[in-house]
PDB file of N, CA and C in Angstrom:
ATOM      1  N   UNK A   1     -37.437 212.228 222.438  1.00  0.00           N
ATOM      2  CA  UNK A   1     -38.068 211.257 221.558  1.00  0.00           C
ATOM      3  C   UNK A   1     -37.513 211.360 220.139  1.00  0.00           C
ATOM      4  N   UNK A   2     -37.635 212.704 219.885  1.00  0.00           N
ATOM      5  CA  UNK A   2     -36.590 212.855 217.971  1.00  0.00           C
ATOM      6  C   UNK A   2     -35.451 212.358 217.776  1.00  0.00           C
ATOM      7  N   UNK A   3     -34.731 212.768 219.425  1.00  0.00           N
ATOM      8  CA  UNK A   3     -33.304 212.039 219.393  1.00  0.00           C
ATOM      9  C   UNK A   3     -33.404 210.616 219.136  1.00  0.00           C
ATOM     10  N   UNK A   4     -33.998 209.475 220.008  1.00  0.00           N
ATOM     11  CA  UNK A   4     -34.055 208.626 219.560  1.00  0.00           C
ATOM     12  C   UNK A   4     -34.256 207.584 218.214  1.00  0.00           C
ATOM     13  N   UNK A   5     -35.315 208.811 217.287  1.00  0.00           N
ATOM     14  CA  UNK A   5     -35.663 208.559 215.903  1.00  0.00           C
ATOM     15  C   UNK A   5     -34.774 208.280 215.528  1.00  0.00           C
ATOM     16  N   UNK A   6     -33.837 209.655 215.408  1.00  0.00           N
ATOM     17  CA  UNK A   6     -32.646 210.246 214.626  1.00  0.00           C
ATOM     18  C   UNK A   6     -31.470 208.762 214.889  1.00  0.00           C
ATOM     19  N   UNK A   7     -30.821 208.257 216.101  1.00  0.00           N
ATOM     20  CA  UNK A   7     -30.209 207.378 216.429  1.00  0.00           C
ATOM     21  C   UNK A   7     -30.495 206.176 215.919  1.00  0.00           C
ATOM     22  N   UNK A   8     -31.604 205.513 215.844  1.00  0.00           N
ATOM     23  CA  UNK A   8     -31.983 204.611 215.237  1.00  0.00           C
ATOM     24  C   UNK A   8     -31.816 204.525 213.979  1.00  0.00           C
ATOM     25  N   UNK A   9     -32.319 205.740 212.933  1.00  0.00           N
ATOM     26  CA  UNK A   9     -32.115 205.897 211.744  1.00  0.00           C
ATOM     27  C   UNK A   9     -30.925 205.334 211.055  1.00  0.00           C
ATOM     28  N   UNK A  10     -29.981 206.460 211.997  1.00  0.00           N
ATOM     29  CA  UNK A  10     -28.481 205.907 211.433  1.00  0.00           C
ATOM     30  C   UNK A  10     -27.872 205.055 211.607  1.00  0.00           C
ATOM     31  N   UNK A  11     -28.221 204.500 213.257  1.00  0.00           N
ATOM     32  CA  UNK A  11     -28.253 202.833 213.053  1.00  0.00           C
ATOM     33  C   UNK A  11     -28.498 201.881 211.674  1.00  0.00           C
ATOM     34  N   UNK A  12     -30.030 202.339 211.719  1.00  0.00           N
ATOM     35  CA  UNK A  12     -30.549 201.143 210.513  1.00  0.00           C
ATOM     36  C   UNK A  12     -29.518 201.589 209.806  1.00  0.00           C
ATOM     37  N   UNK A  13     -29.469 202.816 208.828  1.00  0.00           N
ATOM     38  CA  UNK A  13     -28.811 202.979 207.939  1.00  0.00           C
ATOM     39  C   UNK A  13     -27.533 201.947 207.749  1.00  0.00           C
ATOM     40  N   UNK A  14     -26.541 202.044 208.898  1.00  0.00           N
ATOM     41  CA  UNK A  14     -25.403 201.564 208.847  1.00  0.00           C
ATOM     42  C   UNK A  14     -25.887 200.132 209.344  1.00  0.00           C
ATOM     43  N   UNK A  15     -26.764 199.533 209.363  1.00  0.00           N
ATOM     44  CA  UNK A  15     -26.613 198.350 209.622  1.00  0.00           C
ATOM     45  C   UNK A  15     -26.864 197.656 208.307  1.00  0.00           C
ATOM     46  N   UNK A  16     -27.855 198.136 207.583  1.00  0.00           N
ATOM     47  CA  UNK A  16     -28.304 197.978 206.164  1.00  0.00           C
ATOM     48  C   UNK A  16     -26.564 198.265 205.106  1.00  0.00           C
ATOM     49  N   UNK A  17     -26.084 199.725 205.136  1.00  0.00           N
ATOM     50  CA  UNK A  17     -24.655 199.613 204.823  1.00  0.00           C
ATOM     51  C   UNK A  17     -23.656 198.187 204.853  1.00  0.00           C
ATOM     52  N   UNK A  18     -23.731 198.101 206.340  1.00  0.00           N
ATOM     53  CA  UNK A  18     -23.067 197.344 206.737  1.00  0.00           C
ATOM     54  C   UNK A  18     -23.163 195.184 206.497  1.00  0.00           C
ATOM     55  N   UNK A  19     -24.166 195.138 206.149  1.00  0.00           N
ATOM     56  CA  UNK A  19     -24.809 194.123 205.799  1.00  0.00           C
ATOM     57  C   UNK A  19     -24.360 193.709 203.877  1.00  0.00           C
ATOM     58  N   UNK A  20     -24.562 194.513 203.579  1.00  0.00           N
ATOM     59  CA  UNK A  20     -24.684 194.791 201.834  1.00  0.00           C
ATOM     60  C   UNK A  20     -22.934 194.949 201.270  1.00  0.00           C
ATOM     61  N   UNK A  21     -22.503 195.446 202.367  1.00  0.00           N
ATOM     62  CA  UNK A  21     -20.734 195.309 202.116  1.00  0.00           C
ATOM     63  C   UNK A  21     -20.161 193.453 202.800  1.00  0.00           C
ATOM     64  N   UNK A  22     -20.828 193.036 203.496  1.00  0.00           N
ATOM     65  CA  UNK A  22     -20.635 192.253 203.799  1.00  0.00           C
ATOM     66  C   UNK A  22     -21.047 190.920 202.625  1.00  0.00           C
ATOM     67  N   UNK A  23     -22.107 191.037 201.658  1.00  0.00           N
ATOM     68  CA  UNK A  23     -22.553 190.585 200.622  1.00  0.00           C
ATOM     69  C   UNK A  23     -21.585 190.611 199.526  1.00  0.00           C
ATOM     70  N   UNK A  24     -21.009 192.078 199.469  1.00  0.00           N
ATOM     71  CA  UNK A  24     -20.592 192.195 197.847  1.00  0.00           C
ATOM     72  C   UNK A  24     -19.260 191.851 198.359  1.00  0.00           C
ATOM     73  N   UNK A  25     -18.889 192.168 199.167  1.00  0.00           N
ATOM     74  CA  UNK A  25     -16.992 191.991 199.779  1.00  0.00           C
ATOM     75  C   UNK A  25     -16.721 190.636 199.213  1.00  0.00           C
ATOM     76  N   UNK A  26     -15.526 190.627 198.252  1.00  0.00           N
ATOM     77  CA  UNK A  26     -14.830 189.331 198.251  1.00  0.00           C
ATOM     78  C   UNK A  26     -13.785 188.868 198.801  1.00  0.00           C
ATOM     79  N   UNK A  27     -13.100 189.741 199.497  1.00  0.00           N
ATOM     80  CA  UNK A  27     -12.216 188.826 200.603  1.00  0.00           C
ATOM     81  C   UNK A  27     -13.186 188.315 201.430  1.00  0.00           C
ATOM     82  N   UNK A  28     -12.774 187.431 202.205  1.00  0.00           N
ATOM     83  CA  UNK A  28     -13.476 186.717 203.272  1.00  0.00           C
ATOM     84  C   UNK A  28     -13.164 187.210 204.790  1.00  0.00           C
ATOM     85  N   UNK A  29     -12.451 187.909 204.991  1.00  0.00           N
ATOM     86  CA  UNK A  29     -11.556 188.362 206.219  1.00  0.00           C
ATOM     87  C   UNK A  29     -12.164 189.620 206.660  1.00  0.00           C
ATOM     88  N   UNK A  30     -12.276 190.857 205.101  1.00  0.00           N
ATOM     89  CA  UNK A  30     -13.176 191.723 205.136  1.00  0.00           C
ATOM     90  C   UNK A  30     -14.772 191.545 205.514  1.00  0.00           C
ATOM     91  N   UNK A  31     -14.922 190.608 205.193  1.00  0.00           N
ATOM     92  CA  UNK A  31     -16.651 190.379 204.989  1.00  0.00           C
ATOM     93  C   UNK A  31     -16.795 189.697 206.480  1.00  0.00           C
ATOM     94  N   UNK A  32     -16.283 188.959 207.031  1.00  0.00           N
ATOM     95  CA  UNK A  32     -16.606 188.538 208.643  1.00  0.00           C
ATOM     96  C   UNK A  32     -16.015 189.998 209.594  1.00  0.00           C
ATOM     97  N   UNK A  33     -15.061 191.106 209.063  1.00  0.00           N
ATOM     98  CA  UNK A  33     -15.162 192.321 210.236  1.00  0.00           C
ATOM     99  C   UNK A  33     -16.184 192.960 209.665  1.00  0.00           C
ATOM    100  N   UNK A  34     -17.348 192.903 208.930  1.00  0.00           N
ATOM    101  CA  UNK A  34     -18.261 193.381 208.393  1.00  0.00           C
ATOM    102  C   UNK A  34     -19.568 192.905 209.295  1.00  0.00           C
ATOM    103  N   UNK A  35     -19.688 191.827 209.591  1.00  0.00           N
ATOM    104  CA  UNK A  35     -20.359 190.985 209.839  1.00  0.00           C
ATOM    105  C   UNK A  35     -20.243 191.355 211.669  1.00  0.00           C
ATOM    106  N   UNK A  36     -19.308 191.039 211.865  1.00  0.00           N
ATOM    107  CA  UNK A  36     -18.834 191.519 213.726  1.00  0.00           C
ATOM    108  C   UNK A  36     -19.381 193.132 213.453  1.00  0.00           C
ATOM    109  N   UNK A  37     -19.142 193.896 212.747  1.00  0.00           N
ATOM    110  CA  UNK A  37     -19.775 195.104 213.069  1.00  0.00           C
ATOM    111  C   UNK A  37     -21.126 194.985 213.048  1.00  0.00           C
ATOM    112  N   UNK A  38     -21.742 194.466 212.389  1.00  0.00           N
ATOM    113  CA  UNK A  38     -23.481 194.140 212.009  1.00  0.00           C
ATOM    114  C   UNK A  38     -23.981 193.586 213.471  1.00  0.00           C
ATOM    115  N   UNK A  39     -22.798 192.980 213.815  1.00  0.00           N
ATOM    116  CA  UNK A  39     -23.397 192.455 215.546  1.00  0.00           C
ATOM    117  C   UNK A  39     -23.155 193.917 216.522  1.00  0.00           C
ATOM    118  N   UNK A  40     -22.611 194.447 216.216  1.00  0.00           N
ATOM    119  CA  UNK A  40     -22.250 195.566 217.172  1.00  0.00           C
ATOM    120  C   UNK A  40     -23.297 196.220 217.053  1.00  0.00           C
ATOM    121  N   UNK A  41     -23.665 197.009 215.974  1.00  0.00           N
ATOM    122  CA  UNK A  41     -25.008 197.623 215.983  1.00  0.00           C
ATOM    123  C   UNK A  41     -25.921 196.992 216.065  1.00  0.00           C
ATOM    124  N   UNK A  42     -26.019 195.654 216.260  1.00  0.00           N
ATOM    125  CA  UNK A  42     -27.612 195.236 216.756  1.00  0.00           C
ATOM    126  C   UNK A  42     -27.441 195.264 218.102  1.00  0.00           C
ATOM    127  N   UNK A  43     -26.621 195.296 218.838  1.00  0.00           N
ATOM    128  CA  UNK A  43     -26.308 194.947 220.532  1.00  0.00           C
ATOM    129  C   UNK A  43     -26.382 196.510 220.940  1.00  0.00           C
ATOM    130  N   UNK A  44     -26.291 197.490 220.110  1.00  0.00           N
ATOM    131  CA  UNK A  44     -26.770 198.862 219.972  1.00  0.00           C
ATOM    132  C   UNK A  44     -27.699 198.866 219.941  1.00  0.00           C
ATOM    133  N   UNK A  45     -28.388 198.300 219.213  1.00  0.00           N
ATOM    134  CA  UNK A  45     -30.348 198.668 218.922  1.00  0.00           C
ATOM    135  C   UNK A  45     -30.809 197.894 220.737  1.00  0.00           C
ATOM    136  N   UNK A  46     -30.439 196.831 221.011  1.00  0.00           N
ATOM    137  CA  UNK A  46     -31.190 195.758 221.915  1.00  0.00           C
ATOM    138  C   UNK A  46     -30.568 197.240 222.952  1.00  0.00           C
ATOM    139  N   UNK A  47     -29.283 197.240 223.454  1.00  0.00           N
ATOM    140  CA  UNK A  47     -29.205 198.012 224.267  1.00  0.00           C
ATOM    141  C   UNK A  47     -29.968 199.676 224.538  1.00  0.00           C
ATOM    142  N   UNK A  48     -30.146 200.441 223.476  1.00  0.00           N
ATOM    143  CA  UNK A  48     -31.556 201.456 223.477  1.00  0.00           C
ATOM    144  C   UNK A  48     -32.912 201.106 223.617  1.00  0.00           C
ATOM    145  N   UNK A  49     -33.148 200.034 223.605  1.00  0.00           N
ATOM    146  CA  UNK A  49     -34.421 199.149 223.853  1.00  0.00           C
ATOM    147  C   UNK A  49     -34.661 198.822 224.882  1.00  0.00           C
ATOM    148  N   UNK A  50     -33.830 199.099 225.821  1.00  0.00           N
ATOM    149  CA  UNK A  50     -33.822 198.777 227.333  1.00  0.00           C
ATOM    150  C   UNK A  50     -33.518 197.240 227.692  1.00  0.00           C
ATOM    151  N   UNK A  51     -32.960 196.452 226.501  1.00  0.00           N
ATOM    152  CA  UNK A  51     -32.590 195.126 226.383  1.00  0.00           C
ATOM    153  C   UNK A  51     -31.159 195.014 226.809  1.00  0.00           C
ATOM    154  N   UNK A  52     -30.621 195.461 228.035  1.00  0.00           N
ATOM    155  CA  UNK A  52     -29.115 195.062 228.229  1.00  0.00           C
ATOM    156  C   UNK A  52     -28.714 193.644 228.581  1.00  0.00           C
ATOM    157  N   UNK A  53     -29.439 192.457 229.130  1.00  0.00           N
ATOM    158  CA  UNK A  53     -29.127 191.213 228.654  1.00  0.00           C
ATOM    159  C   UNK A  53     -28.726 190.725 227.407  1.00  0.00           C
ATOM    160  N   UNK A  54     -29.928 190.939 226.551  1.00  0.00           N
ATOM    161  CA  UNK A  54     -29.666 190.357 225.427  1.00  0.00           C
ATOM    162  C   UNK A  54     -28.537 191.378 224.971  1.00  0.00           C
ATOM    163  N   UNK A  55     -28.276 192.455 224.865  1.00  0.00           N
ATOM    164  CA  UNK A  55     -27.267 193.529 224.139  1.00  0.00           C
ATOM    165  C   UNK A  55     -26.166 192.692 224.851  1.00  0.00           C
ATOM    166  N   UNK A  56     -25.377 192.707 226.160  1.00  0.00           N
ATOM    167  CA  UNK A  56     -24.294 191.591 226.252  1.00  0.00           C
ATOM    168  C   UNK A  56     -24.591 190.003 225.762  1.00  0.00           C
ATOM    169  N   UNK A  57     -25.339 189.620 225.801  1.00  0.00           N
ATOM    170  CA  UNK A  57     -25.343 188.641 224.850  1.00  0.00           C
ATOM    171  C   UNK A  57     -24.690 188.469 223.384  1.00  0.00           C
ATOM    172  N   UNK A  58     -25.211 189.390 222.669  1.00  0.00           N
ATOM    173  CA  UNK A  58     -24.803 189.519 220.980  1.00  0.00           C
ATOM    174  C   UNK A  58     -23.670 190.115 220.946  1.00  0.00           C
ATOM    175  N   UNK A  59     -23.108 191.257 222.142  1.00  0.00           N
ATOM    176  CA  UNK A  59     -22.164 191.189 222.072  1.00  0.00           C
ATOM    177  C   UNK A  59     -21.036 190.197 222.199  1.00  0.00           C
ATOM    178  N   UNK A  60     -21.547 189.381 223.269  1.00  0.00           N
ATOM    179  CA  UNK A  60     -20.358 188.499 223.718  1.00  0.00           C
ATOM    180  C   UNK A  60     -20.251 187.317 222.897  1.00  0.00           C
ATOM    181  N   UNK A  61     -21.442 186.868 222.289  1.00  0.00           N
ATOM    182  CA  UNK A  61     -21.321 185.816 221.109  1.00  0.00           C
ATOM    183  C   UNK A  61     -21.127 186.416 219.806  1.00  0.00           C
ATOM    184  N   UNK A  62     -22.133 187.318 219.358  1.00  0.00           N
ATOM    185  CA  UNK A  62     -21.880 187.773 218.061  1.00  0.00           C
ATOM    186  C   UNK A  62     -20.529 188.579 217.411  1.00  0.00           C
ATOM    187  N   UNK A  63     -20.077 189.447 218.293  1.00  0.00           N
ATOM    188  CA  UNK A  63     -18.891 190.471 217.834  1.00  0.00           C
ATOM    189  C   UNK A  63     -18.019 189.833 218.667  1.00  0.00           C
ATOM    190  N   UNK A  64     -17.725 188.892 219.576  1.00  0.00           N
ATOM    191  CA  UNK A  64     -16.398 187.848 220.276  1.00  0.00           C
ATOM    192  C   UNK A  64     -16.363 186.698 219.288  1.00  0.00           C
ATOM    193  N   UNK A  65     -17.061 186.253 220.363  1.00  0.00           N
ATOM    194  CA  UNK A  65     -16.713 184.441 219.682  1.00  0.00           C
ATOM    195  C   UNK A  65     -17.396 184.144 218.220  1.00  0.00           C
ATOM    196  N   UNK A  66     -18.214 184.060 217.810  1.00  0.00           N
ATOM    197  CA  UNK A  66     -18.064 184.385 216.556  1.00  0.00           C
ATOM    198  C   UNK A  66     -17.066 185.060 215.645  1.00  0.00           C
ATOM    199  N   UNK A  67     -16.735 185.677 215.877  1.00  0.00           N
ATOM    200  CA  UNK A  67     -15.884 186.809 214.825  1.00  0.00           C
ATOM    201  C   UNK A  67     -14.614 186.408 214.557  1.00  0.00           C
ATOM    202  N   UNK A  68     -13.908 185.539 216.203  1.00  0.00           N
ATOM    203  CA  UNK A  68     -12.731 185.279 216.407  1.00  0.00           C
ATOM    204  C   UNK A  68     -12.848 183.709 215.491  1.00  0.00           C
ATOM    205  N   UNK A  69     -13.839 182.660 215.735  1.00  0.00           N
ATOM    206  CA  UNK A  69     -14.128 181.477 215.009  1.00  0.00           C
ATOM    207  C   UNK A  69     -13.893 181.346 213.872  1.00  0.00           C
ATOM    208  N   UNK A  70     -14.278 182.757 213.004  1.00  0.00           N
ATOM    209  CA  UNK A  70     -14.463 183.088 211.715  1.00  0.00           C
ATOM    210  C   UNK A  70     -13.100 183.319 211.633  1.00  0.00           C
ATOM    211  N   UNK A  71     -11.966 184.218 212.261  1.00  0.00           N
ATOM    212  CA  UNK A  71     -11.307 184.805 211.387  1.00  0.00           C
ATOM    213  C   UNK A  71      -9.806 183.443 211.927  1.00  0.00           C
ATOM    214  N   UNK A  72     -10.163 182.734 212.762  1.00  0.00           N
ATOM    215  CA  UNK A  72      -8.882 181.566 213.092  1.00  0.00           C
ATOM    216  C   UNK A  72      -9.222 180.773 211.846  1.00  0.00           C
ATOM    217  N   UNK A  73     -10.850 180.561 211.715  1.00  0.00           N
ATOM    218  CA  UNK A  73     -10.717 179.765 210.352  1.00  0.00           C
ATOM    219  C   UNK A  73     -10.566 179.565 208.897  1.00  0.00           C
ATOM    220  N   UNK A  74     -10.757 181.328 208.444  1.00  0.00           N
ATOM    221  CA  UNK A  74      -9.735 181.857 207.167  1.00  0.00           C
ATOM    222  C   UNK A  74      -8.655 181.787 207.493  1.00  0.00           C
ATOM    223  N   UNK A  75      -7.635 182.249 208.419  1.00  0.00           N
ATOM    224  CA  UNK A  75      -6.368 182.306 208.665  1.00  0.00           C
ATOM    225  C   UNK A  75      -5.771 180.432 208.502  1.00  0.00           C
ATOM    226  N   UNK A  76      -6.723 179.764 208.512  1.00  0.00           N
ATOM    227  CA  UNK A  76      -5.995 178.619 209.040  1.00  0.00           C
ATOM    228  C   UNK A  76      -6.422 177.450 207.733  1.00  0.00           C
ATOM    229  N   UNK A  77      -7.390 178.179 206.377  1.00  0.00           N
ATOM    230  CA  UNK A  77      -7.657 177.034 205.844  1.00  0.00           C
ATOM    231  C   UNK A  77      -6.719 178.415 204.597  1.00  0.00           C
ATOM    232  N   UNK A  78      -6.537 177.631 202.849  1.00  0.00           N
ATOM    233  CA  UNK A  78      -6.097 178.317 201.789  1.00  0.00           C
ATOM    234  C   UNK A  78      -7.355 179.133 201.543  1.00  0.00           C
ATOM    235  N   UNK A  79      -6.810 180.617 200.784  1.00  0.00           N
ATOM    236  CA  UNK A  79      -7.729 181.663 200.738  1.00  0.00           C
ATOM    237  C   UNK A  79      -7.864 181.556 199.282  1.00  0.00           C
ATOM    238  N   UNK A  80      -8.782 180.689 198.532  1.00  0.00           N
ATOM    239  CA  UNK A  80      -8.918 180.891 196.893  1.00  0.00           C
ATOM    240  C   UNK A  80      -9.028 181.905 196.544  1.00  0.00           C
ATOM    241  N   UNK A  81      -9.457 183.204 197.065  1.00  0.00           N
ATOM    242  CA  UNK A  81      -9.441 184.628 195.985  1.00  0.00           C
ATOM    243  C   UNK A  81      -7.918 184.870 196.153  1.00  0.00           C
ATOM    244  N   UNK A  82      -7.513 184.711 196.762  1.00  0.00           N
ATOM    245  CA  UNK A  82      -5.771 185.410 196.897  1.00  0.00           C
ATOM    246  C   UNK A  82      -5.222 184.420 194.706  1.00  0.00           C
ATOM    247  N   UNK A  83      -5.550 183.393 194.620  1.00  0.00           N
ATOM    248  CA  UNK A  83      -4.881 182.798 193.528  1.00  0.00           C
ATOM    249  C   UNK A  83      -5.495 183.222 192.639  1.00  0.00           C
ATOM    250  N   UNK A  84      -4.941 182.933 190.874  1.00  0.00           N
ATOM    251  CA  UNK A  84      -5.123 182.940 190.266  1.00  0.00           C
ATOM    252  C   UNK A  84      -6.475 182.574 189.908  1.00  0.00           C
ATOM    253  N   UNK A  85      -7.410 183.249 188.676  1.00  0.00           N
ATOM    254  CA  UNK A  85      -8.451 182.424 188.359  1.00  0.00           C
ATOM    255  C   UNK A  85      -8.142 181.087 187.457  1.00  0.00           C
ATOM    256  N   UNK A  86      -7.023 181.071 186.528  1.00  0.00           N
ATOM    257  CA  UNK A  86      -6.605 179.947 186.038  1.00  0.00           C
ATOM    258  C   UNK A  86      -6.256 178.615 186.928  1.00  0.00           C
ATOM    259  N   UNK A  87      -5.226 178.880 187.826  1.00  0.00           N
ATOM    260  CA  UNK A  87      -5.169 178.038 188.603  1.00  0.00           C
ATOM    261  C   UNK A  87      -6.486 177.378 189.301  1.00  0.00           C
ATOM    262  N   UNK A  88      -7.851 177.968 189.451  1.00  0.00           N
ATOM    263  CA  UNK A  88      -8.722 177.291 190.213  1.00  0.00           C
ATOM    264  C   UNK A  88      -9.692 176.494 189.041  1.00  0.00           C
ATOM    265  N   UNK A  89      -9.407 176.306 187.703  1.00  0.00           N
ATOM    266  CA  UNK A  89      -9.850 175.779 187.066  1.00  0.00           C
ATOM    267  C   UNK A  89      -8.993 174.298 186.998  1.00  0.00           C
ATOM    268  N   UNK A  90      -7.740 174.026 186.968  1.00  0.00           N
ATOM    269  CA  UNK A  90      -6.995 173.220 187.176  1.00  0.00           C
ATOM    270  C   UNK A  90      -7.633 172.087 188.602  1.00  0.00           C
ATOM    271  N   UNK A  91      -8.115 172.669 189.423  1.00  0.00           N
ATOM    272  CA  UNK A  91      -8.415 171.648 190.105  1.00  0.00           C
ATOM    273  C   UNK A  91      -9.599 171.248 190.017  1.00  0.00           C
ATOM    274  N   UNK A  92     -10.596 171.476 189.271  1.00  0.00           N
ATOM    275  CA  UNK A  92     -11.546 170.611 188.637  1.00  0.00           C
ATOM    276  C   UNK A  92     -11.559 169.294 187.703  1.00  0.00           C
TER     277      UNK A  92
END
């Protein structure tokens, strides 16, 4: 039963971590593998919960297809933090 405490704990911990880097992160590339990890440890929590449906679930949407959606669609549109801050005043 302590074990379980203990596991959870550091779960939350790192999910709370993991959440709050995903906030302050200003690349965008960083902040969605931030985000796919935040799904990993919740598909962790559902799966100790005796929830293994839903745990492949969040896995297979949250840390797959999601993650991959996210990162074809930075890769595929212009990344404004990469430029200048001058330059992004120009297009106003």
């Amino acid at each position: 039963m302590l074990t379980y405490v203990v596991i959870f704990s550091i779960l939350a911990i790192l999910l709370i971590a993991s959440a709050l880097y995903a906030i302050i992160q200003k690349d965008l590339l960083y902040a969605v593998i931030s985000t796919g990890v935040i799904s990993l440890i919740l598909s962790v929590f559902f799966f100790l919960m005796q929830a293994p449906d839903v745990a492949l679930t969040e896995a297979a949407i949250g840390i797959a297809l999601t993650t991959i959606i996210f990162v074809i669609t930075i890769r595929n549109t212009s990344r404004y933090e990469d430029e200048d801050s001058s330059s992004n005043l120009e297009r106003f």
